[in-house]
C-alpha atoms as a PDB file:
ATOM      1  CA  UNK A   1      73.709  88.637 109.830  1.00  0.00           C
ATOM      2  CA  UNK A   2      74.034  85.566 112.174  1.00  0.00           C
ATOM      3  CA  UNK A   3      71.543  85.073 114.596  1.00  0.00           C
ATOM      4  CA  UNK A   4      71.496  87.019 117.837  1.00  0.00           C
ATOM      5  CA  UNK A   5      73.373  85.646 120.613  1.00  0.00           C
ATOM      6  CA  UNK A   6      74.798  82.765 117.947  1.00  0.00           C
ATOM      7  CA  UNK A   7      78.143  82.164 117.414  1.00  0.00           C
ATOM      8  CA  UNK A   8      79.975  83.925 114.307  1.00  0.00           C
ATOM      9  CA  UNK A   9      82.241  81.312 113.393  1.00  0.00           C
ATOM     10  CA  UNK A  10      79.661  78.682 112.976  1.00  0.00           C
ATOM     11  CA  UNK A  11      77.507  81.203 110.674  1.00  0.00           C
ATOM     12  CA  UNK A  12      80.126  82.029 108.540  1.00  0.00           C
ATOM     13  CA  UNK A  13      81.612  78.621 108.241  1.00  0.00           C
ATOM     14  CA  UNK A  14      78.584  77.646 106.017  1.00  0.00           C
ATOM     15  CA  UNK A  15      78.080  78.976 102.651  1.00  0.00           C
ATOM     16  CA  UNK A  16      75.260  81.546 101.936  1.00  0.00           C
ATOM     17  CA  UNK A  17      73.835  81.683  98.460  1.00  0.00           C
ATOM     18  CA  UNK A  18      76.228  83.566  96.695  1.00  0.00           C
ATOM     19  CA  UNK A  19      79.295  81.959  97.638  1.00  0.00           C
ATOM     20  CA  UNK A  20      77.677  78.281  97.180  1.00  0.00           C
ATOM     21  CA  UNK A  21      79.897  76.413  94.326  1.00  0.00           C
ATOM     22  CA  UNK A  22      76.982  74.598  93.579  1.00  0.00           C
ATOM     23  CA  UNK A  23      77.377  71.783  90.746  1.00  0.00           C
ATOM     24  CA  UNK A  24      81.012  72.951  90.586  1.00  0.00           C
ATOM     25  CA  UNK A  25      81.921  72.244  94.021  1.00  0.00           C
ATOM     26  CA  UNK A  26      84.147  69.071  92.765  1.00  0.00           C
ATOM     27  CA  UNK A  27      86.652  71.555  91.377  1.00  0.00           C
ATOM     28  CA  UNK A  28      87.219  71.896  95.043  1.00  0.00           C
ATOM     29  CA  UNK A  29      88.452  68.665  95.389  1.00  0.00           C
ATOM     30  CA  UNK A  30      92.330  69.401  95.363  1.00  0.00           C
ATOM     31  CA  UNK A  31      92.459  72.459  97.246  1.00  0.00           C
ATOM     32  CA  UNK A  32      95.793  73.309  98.942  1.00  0.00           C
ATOM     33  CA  UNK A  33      94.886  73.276 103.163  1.00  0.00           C
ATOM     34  CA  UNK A  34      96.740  76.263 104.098  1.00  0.00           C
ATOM     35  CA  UNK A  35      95.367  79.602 103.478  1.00  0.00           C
ATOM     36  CA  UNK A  36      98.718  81.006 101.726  1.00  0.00           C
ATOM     37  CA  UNK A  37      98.300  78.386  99.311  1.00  0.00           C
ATOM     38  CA  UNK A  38      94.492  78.725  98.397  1.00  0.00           C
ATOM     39  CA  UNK A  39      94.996  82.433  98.052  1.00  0.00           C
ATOM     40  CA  UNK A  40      97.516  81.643  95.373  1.00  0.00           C
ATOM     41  CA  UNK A  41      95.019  79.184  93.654  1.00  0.00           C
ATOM     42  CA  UNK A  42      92.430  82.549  93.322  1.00  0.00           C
ATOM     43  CA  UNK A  43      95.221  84.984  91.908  1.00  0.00           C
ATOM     44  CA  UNK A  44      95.787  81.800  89.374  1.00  0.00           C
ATOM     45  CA  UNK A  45      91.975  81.697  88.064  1.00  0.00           C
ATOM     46  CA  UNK A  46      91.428  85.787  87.948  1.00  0.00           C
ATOM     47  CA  UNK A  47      93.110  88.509  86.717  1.00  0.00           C
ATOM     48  CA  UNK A  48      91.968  91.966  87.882  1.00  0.00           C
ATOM     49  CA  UNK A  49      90.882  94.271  85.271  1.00  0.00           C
ATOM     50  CA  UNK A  50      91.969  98.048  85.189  1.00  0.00           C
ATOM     51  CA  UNK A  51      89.410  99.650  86.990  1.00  0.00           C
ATOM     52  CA  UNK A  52      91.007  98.224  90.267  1.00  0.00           C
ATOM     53  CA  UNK A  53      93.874 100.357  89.496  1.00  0.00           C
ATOM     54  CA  UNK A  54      95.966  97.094  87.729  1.00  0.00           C
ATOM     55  CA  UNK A  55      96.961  94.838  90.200  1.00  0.00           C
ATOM     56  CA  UNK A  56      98.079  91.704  88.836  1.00  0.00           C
ATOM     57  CA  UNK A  57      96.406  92.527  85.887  1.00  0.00           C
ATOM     58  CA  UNK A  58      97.547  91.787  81.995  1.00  0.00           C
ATOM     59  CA  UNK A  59      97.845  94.263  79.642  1.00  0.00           C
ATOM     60  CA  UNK A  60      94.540  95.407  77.830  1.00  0.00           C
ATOM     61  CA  UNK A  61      92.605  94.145  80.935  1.00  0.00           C
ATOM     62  CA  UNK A  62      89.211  95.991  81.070  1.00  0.00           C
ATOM     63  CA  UNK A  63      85.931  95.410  82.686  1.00  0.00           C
ATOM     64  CA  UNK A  64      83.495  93.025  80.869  1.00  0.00           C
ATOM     65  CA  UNK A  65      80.725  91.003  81.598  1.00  0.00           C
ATOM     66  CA  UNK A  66      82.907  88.828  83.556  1.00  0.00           C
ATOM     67  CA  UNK A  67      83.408  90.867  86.031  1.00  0.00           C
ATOM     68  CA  UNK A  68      80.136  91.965  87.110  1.00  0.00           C
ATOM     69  CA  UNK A  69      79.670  87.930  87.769  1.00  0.00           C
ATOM     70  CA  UNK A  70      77.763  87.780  91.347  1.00  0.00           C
ATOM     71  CA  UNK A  71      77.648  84.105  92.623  1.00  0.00           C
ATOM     72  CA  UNK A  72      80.711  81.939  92.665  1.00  0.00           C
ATOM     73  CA  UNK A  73      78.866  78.951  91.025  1.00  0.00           C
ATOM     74  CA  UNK A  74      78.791  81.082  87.877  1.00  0.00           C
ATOM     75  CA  UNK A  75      82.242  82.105  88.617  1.00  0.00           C
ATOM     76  CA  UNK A  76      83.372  78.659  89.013  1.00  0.00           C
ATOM     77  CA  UNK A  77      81.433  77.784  85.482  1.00  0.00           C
ATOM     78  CA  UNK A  78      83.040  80.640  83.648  1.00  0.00           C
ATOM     79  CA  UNK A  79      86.707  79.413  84.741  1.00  0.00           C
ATOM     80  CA  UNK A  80      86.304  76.023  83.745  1.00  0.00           C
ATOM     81  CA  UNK A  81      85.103  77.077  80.140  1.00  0.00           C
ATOM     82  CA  UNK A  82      88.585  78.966  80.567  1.00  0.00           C
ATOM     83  CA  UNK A  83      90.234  75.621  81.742  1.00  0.00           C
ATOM     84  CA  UNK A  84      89.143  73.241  79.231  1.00  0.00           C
ATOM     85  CA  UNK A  85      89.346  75.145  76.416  1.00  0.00           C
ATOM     86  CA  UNK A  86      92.891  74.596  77.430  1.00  0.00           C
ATOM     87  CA  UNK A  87      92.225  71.305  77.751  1.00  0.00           C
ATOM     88  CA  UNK A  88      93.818  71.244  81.470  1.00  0.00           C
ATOM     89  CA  UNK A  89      91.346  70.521  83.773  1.00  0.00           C
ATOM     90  CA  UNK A  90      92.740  70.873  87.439  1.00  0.00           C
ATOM     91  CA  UNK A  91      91.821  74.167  89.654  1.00  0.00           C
ATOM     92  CA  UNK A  92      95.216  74.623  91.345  1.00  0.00           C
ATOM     93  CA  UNK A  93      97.034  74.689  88.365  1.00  0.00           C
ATOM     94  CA  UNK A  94      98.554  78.194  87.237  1.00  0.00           C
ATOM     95  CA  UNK A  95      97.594  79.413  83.688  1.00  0.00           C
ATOM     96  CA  UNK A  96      98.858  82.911  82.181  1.00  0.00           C
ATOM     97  CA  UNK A  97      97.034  86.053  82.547  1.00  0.00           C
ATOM     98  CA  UNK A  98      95.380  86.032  79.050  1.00  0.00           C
ATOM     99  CA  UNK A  99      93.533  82.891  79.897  1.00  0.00           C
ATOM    100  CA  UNK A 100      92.433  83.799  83.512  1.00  0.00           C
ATOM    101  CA  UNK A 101      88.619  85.233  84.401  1.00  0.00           C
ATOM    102  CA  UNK A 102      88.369  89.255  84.204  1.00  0.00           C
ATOM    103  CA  UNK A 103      87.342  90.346  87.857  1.00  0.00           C
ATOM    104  CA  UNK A 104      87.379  92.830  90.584  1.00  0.00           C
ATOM    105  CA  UNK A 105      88.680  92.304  93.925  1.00  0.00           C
ATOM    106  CA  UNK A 106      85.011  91.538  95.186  1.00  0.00           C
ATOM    107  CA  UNK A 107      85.820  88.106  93.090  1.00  0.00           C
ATOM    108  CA  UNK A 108      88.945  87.571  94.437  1.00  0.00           C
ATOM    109  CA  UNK A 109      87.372  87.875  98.094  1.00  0.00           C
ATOM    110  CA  UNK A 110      84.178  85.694  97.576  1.00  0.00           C
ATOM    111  CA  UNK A 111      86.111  83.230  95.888  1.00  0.00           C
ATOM    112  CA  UNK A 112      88.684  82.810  98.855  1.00  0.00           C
ATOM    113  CA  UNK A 113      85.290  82.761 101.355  1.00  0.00           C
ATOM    114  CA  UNK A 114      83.953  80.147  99.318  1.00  0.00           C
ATOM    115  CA  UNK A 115      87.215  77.787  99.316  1.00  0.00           C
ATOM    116  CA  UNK A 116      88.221  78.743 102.995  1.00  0.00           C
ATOM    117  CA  UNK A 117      84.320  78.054 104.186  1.00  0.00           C
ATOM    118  CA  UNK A 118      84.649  74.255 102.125  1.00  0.00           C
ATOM    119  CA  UNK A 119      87.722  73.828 103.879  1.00  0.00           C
ATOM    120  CA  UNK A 120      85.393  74.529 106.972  1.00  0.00           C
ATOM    121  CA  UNK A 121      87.201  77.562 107.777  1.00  0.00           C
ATOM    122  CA  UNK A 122      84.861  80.437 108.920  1.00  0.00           C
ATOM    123  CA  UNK A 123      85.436  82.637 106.344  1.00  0.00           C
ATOM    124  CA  UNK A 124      83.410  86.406 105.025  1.00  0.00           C
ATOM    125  CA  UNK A 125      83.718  89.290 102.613  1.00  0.00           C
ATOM    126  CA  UNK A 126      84.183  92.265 103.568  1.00  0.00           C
ATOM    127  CA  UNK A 127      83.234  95.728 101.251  1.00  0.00           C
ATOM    128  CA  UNK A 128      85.314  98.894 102.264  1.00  0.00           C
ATOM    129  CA  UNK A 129      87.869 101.268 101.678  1.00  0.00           C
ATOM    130  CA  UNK A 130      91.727 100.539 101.301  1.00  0.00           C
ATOM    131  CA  UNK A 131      94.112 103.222 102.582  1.00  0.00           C
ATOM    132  CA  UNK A 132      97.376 101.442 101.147  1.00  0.00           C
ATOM    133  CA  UNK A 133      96.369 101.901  97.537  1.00  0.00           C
ATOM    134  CA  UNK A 134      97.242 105.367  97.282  1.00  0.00           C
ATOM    135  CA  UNK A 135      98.906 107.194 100.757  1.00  0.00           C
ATOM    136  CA  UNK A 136      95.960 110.388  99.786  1.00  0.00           C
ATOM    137  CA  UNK A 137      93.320 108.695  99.088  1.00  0.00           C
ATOM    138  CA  UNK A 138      90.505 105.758  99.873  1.00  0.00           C
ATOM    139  CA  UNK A 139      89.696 102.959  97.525  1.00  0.00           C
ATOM    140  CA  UNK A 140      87.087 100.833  97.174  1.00  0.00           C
ATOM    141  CA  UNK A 141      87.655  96.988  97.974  1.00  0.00           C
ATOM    142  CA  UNK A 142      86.695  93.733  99.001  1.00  0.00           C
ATOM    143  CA  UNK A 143      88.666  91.851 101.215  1.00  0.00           C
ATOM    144  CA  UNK A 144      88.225  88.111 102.903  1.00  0.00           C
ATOM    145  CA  UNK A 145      88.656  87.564 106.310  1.00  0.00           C
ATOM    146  CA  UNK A 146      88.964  84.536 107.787  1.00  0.00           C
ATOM    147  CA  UNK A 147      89.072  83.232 112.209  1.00  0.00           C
ATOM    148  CA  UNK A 148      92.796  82.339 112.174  1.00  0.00           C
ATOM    149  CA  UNK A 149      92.006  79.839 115.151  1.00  0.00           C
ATOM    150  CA  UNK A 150      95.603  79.566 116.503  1.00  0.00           C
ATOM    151  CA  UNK A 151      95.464  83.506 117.107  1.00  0.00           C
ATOM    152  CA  UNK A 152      91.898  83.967 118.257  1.00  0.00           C
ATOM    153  CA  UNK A 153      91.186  86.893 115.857  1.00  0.00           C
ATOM    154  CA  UNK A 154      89.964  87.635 112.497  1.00  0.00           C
ATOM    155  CA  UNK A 155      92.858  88.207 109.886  1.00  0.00           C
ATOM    156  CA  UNK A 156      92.276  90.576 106.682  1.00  0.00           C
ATOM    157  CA  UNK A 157      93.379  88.816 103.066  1.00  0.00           C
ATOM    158  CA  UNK A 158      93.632  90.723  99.789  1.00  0.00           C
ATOM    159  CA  UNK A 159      93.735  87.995  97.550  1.00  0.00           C
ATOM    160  CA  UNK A 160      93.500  90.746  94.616  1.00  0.00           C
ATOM    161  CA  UNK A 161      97.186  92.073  95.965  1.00  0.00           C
ATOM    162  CA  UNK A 162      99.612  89.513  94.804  1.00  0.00           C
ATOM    163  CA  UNK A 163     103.238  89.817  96.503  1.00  0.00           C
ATOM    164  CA  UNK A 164     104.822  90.895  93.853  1.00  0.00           C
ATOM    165  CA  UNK A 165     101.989  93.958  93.432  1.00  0.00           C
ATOM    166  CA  UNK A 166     102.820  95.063  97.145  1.00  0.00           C
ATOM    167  CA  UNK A 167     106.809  95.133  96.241  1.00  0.00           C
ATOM    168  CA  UNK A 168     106.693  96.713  92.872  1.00  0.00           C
ATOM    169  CA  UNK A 169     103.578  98.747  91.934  1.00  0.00           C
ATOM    170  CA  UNK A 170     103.271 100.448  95.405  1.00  0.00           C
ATOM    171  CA  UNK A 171     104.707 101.085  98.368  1.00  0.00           C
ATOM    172  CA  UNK A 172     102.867  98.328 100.949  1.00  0.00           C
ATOM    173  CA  UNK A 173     105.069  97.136 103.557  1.00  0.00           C
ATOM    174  CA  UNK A 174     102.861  94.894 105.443  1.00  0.00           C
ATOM    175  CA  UNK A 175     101.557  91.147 104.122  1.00  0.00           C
ATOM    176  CA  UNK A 176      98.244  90.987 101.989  1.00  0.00           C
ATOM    177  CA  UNK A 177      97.716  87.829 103.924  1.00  0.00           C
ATOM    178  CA  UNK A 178      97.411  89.704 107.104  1.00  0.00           C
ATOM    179  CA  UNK A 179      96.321  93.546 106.356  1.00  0.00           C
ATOM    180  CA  UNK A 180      96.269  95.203 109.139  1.00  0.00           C
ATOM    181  CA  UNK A 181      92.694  96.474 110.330  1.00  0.00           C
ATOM    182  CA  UNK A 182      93.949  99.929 110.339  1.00  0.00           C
ATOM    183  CA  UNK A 183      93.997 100.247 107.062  1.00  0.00           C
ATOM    184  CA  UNK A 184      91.129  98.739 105.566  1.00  0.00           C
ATOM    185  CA  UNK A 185      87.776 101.105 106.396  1.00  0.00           C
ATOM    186  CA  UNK A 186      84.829  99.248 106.438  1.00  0.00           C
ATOM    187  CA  UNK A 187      81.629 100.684 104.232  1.00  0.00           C
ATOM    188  CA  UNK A 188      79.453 101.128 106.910  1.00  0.00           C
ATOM    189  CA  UNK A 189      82.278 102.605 109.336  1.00  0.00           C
ATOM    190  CA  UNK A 190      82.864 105.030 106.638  1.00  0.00           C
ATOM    191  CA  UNK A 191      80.021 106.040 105.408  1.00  0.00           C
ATOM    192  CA  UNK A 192      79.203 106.930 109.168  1.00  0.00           C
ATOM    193  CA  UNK A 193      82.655 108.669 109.665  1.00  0.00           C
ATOM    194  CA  UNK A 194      81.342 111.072 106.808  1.00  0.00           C
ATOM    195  CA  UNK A 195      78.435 111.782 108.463  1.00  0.00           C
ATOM    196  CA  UNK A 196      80.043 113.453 111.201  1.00  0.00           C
ATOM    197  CA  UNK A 197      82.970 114.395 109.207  1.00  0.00           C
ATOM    198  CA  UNK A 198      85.355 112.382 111.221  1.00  0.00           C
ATOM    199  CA  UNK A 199      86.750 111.140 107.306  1.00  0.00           C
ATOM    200  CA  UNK A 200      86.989 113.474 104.289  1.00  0.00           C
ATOM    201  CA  UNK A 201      84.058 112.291 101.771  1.00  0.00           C
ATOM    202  CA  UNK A 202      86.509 113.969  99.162  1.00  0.00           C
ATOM    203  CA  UNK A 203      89.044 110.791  99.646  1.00  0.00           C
ATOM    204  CA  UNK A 204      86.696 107.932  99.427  1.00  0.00           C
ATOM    205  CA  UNK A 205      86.618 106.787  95.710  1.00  0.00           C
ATOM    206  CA  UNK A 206      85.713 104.230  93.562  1.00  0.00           C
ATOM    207  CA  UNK A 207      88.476 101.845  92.831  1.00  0.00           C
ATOM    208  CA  UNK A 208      88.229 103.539  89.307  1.00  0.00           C
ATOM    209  CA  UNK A 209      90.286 106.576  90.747  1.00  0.00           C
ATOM    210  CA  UNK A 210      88.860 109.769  92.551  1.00  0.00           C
ATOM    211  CA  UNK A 211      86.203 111.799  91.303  1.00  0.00           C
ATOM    212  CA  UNK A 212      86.904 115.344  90.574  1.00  0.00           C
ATOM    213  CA  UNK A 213      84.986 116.952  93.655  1.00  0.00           C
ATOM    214  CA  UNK A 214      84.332 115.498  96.837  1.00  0.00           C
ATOM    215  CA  UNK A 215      79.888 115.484  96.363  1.00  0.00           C
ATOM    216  CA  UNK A 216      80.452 112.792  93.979  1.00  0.00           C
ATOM    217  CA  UNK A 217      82.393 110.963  96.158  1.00  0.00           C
ATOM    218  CA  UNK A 218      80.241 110.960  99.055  1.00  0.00           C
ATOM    219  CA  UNK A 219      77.905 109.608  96.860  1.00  0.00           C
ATOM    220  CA  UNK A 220      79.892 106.956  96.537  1.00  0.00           C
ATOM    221  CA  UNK A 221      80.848 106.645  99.700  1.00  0.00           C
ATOM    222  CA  UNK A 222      76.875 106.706 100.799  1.00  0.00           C
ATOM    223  CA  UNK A 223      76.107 104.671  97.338  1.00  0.00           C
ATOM    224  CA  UNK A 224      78.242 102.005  99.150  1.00  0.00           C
ATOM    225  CA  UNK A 225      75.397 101.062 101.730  1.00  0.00           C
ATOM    226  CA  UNK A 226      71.668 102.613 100.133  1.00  0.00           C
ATOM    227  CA  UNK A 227      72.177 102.390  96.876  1.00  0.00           C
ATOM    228  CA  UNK A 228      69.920  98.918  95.757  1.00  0.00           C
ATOM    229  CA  UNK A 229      72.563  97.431  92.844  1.00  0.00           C
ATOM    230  CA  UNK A 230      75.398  97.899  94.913  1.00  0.00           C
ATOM    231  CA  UNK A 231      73.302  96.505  97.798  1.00  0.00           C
ATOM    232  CA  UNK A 232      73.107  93.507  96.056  1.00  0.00           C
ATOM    233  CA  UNK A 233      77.202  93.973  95.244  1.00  0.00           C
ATOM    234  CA  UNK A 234      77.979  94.571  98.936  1.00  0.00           C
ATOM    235  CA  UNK A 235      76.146  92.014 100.947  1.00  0.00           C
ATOM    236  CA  UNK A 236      77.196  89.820 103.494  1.00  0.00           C
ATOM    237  CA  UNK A 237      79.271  87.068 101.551  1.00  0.00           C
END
Protein backbone atom coordinates (compact mmCIF):
# COMPACT_ATOMS: atom_id res chain seq x y z
CA UNK A 1 0.00 0.00 0.00
CA UNK A 2 1.36 3.58 -0.62
CA UNK A 3 1.87 5.65 2.16
CA UNK A 4 -0.99 7.48 3.84
CA UNK A 5 -1.85 10.75 2.54
CA UNK A 6 0.92 10.02 -0.51
CA UNK A 7 0.15 10.21 -3.86
CA UNK A 8 -0.81 6.85 -5.83
CA UNK A 9 0.66 7.59 -9.01
CA UNK A 10 4.07 8.26 -7.72
CA UNK A 11 3.94 4.80 -5.64
CA UNK A 12 2.99 2.83 -8.34
CA UNK A 13 5.19 4.41 -10.91
CA UNK A 14 8.20 2.66 -9.20
CA UNK A 15 8.73 -0.95 -9.32
CA UNK A 16 8.21 -3.13 -6.15
CA UNK A 17 10.14 -6.35 -5.88
CA UNK A 18 8.29 -8.55 -7.91
CA UNK A 19 7.85 -6.63 -10.91
CA UNK A 20 11.69 -5.37 -10.84
CA UNK A 21 13.37 -6.67 -14.31
CA UNK A 22 16.41 -6.72 -12.55
CA UNK A 23 19.64 -7.73 -14.70
CA UNK A 24 17.17 -8.07 -17.60
CA UNK A 25 15.94 -4.66 -17.61
CA UNK A 26 18.01 -3.94 -21.05
CA UNK A 27 15.49 -6.11 -22.86
CA UNK A 28 13.47 -3.06 -22.15
CA UNK A 29 15.38 -1.03 -24.23
CA UNK A 30 13.09 -1.02 -27.45
CA UNK A 31 9.82 -0.89 -25.97
CA UNK A 32 6.98 0.49 -28.15
CA UNK A 33 5.69 4.06 -26.08
CA UNK A 34 2.10 3.58 -26.44
CA UNK A 35 0.29 1.25 -24.28
CA UNK A 36 -1.60 -0.61 -27.32
CA UNK A 37 1.66 -1.44 -28.56
CA UNK A 38 3.44 -2.79 -25.32
CA UNK A 39 0.39 -4.88 -24.63
CA UNK A 40 1.00 -6.53 -27.95
CA UNK A 41 4.77 -7.06 -27.07
CA UNK A 42 3.35 -9.28 -23.72
CA UNK A 43 0.75 -11.42 -25.82
CA UNK A 44 4.08 -11.96 -28.16
CA UNK A 45 6.37 -13.44 -25.19
CA UNK A 46 3.39 -15.62 -23.35
CA UNK A 47 0.97 -17.86 -24.31
CA UNK A 48 -1.77 -18.68 -21.77
CA UNK A 49 -2.08 -22.19 -20.81
CA UNK A 50 -5.54 -24.02 -20.53
CA UNK A 51 -6.43 -23.53 -17.17
CA UNK A 52 -7.33 -19.83 -18.09
CA UNK A 53 -9.98 -21.25 -20.16
CA UNK A 54 -7.57 -20.94 -23.65
CA UNK A 55 -7.21 -17.59 -24.56
CA UNK A 56 -4.64 -17.10 -27.02
CA UNK A 57 -3.36 -20.22 -26.14
CA UNK A 58 -1.69 -23.09 -28.58
CA UNK A 59 -2.84 -26.32 -28.72
CA UNK A 60 -1.57 -28.79 -25.93
CA UNK A 61 -0.97 -25.69 -23.70
CA UNK A 62 -1.01 -26.84 -20.00
CA UNK A 63 0.24 -25.50 -16.79
CA UNK A 64 3.96 -26.14 -15.97
CA UNK A 65 6.50 -24.79 -13.96
CA UNK A 66 6.49 -21.80 -16.05
CA UNK A 67 3.63 -20.62 -15.06
CA UNK A 68 3.75 -20.58 -11.45
CA UNK A 69 6.92 -18.06 -12.20
CA UNK A 70 6.42 -15.10 -9.47
CA UNK A 71 8.90 -12.19 -10.22
CA UNK A 72 9.26 -10.76 -13.67
CA UNK A 73 13.13 -10.89 -13.53
CA UNK A 74 12.74 -14.66 -13.69
CA UNK A 75 10.10 -14.17 -16.20
CA UNK A 76 12.21 -12.01 -18.25
CA UNK A 77 15.20 -14.82 -17.88
CA UNK A 78 12.95 -17.65 -18.90
CA UNK A 79 11.87 -15.72 -22.26
CA UNK A 80 15.17 -14.94 -23.34
CA UNK A 81 16.32 -18.70 -23.00
CA UNK A 82 13.10 -18.90 -25.34
CA UNK A 83 14.58 -16.06 -27.59
CA UNK A 84 17.98 -17.16 -28.17
CA UNK A 85 17.51 -20.51 -28.56
CA UNK A 86 15.98 -19.00 -31.60
CA UNK A 87 18.78 -17.16 -32.02
CA UNK A 88 16.61 -13.76 -32.34
CA UNK A 89 17.34 -11.67 -29.69
CA UNK A 90 14.96 -8.54 -29.71
CA UNK A 91 11.82 -8.35 -27.11
CA UNK A 92 9.27 -6.77 -29.48
CA UNK A 93 9.63 -9.18 -31.97
CA UNK A 94 6.62 -11.73 -32.48
CA UNK A 95 7.51 -15.50 -32.29
CA UNK A 96 4.77 -18.40 -32.69
CA UNK A 97 2.90 -19.83 -29.89
CA UNK A 98 5.07 -23.01 -29.47
CA UNK A 99 8.05 -20.91 -28.63
CA UNK A 100 6.34 -18.36 -26.26
CA UNK A 101 6.51 -18.70 -22.10
CA UNK A 102 3.48 -20.89 -20.58
CA UNK A 103 1.57 -18.38 -18.20
CA UNK A 104 -1.54 -17.26 -16.57
CA UNK A 105 -3.05 -13.98 -16.91
CA UNK A 106 -1.34 -12.89 -13.51
CA UNK A 107 1.91 -12.92 -16.02
CA UNK A 108 0.41 -11.17 -18.58
CA UNK A 109 -0.63 -8.33 -15.98
CA UNK A 110 2.73 -8.02 -14.02
CA UNK A 111 4.54 -8.06 -17.08
CA UNK A 112 2.54 -5.02 -18.63
CA UNK A 113 3.06 -3.20 -14.86
CA UNK A 114 6.57 -3.80 -15.17
CA UNK A 115 7.02 -2.29 -18.87
CA UNK A 116 4.32 0.51 -18.34
CA UNK A 117 6.10 1.48 -14.73
CA UNK A 118 9.83 1.61 -16.93
CA UNK A 119 8.11 3.66 -19.29
CA UNK A 120 7.32 5.74 -16.04
CA UNK A 121 3.76 5.12 -16.39
CA UNK A 122 2.03 4.43 -12.99
CA UNK A 123 1.06 1.18 -13.53
CA UNK A 124 -0.53 -2.03 -10.85
CA UNK A 125 -1.99 -5.51 -10.88
CA UNK A 126 -4.97 -6.11 -10.00
CA UNK A 127 -6.38 -9.92 -8.69
CA UNK A 128 -10.24 -10.40 -9.17
CA UNK A 129 -13.03 -11.82 -10.82
CA UNK A 130 -13.99 -11.38 -14.62
CA UNK A 131 -17.71 -11.36 -15.46
CA UNK A 132 -17.13 -11.38 -19.41
CA UNK A 133 -15.59 -14.82 -19.44
CA UNK A 134 -18.64 -16.67 -19.13
CA UNK A 135 -22.25 -14.40 -18.95
CA UNK A 136 -23.12 -17.13 -15.53
CA UNK A 137 -20.32 -17.16 -13.96
CA UNK A 138 -17.05 -15.32 -12.20
CA UNK A 139 -13.49 -16.05 -13.13
CA UNK A 140 -10.50 -15.57 -11.63
CA UNK A 141 -8.00 -12.91 -13.19
CA UNK A 142 -5.39 -10.52 -13.12
CA UNK A 143 -5.65 -7.47 -14.85
CA UNK A 144 -3.15 -4.21 -15.21
CA UNK A 145 -4.29 -0.95 -14.75
CA UNK A 146 -2.60 1.85 -15.60
CA UNK A 147 -3.40 6.32 -14.81
CA UNK A 148 -4.31 7.12 -18.44
CA UNK A 149 -3.17 10.85 -17.69
CA UNK A 150 -5.09 12.52 -20.58
CA UNK A 151 -8.43 11.08 -18.94
CA UNK A 152 -7.69 11.47 -15.26
CA UNK A 153 -8.75 7.88 -14.36
CA UNK A 154 -7.44 4.48 -14.03
CA UNK A 155 -8.11 2.25 -17.21
CA UNK A 156 -8.44 -1.75 -16.85
CA UNK A 157 -6.05 -3.88 -19.52
CA UNK A 158 -6.35 -7.63 -20.09
CA UNK A 159 -3.30 -8.19 -21.78
CA UNK A 160 -4.21 -12.11 -21.52
CA UNK A 161 -7.44 -11.22 -23.96
CA UNK A 162 -5.99 -10.70 -27.33
CA UNK A 163 -8.52 -9.01 -29.95
CA UNK A 164 -9.00 -11.67 -31.80
CA UNK A 165 -10.03 -13.84 -28.37
CA UNK A 166 -12.79 -11.10 -27.62
CA UNK A 167 -14.24 -11.50 -31.42
CA UNK A 168 -14.08 -15.20 -31.80
CA UNK A 169 -13.96 -17.34 -28.62
CA UNK A 170 -16.59 -15.22 -26.73
CA UNK A 171 -18.94 -12.83 -26.90
CA UNK A 172 -16.98 -9.43 -25.41
CA UNK A 173 -18.05 -6.37 -26.99
CA UNK A 174 -16.05 -3.86 -25.21
CA UNK A 175 -11.94 -3.28 -25.71
CA UNK A 176 -9.49 -5.38 -23.45
CA UNK A 177 -7.51 -2.20 -23.46
CA UNK A 178 -10.17 -0.42 -21.60
CA UNK A 179 -12.47 -3.08 -19.56
CA UNK A 180 -14.90 -1.51 -18.12
CA UNK A 181 -14.83 -1.48 -14.14
CA UNK A 182 -18.15 -3.05 -14.09
CA UNK A 183 -17.10 -6.03 -15.01
CA UNK A 184 -14.02 -6.87 -13.41
CA UNK A 185 -14.77 -7.68 -9.38
CA UNK A 186 -12.01 -7.03 -7.36
CA UNK A 187 -10.85 -9.97 -4.69
CA UNK A 188 -11.34 -8.11 -1.79
CA UNK A 189 -14.75 -6.46 -3.08
CA UNK A 190 -15.85 -9.92 -3.60
CA UNK A 191 -14.91 -11.78 -1.09
CA UNK A 192 -16.79 -9.06 1.07
CA UNK A 193 -19.91 -9.14 -1.27
CA UNK A 194 -20.09 -12.93 -0.15
CA UNK A 195 -20.05 -12.15 3.18
CA UNK A 196 -23.21 -10.45 3.13
CA UNK A 197 -24.44 -12.34 0.24
CA UNK A 198 -24.70 -9.35 -1.96
CA UNK A 199 -22.73 -11.97 -4.80
CA UNK A 200 -23.47 -15.70 -5.14
CA UNK A 201 -20.21 -17.59 -3.68
CA UNK A 202 -21.57 -20.42 -6.08
CA UNK A 203 -20.34 -18.17 -9.27
CA UNK A 204 -16.93 -17.18 -8.21
CA UNK A 205 -14.47 -19.83 -9.64
CA UNK A 206 -11.15 -20.51 -10.35
CA UNK A 207 -10.16 -19.67 -13.83
CA UNK A 208 -9.97 -23.58 -14.10
CA UNK A 209 -13.89 -23.62 -14.48
CA UNK A 210 -16.55 -23.80 -11.59
CA UNK A 211 -16.50 -26.16 -8.91
CA UNK A 212 -19.35 -28.47 -8.56
CA UNK A 213 -21.05 -26.81 -5.38
CA UNK A 214 -20.89 -23.41 -4.33
CA UNK A 215 -18.73 -24.27 -0.51
CA UNK A 216 -15.86 -24.94 -2.64
CA UNK A 217 -16.13 -21.95 -4.33
CA UNK A 218 -16.36 -19.67 -1.54
CA UNK A 219 -13.36 -21.14 -0.57
CA UNK A 220 -11.98 -19.90 -3.34
CA UNK A 221 -13.44 -16.92 -3.34
CA UNK A 222 -12.18 -16.41 0.55
CA UNK A 223 -8.81 -18.47 -0.49
CA UNK A 224 -8.35 -15.36 -2.75
CA UNK A 225 -7.39 -12.97 0.25
CA UNK A 226 -6.35 -15.50 3.62
CA UNK A 227 -5.07 -18.14 2.11
CA UNK A 228 -0.84 -17.62 2.61
CA UNK A 229 0.37 -19.12 -1.13
CA UNK A 230 -2.09 -17.28 -2.87
CA UNK A 231 -1.22 -14.32 -0.61
CA UNK A 232 1.97 -14.35 -1.97
CA UNK A 233 0.13 -14.86 -5.71
CA UNK A 234 -2.20 -11.89 -5.09
CA UNK A 235 -0.16 -9.08 -3.71
CA UNK A 236 0.10 -5.69 -4.62
CA UNK A 237 2.18 -5.79 -7.98
Amino acid sequence: MYPLGGDPRSFYSRQSDLTDPGKQAHMYEDLPLAVSGIVRVVQGLIVQSNADLGYGAAPGKEPSQEADTRRVERILERILERIQELQRQPLVESYSPERHLVGRSRDHAVLLTSMLRHRGIPARARCGFARYMRPEMHYARWVCEYWQEREMRWVIVDAALPDEAAHSLHPIRFDPLDVPHTQFLRAGKAWQMCRIWRARPGRCAASGGPTPDASANTQATEGCVTSPRNWYATSPA
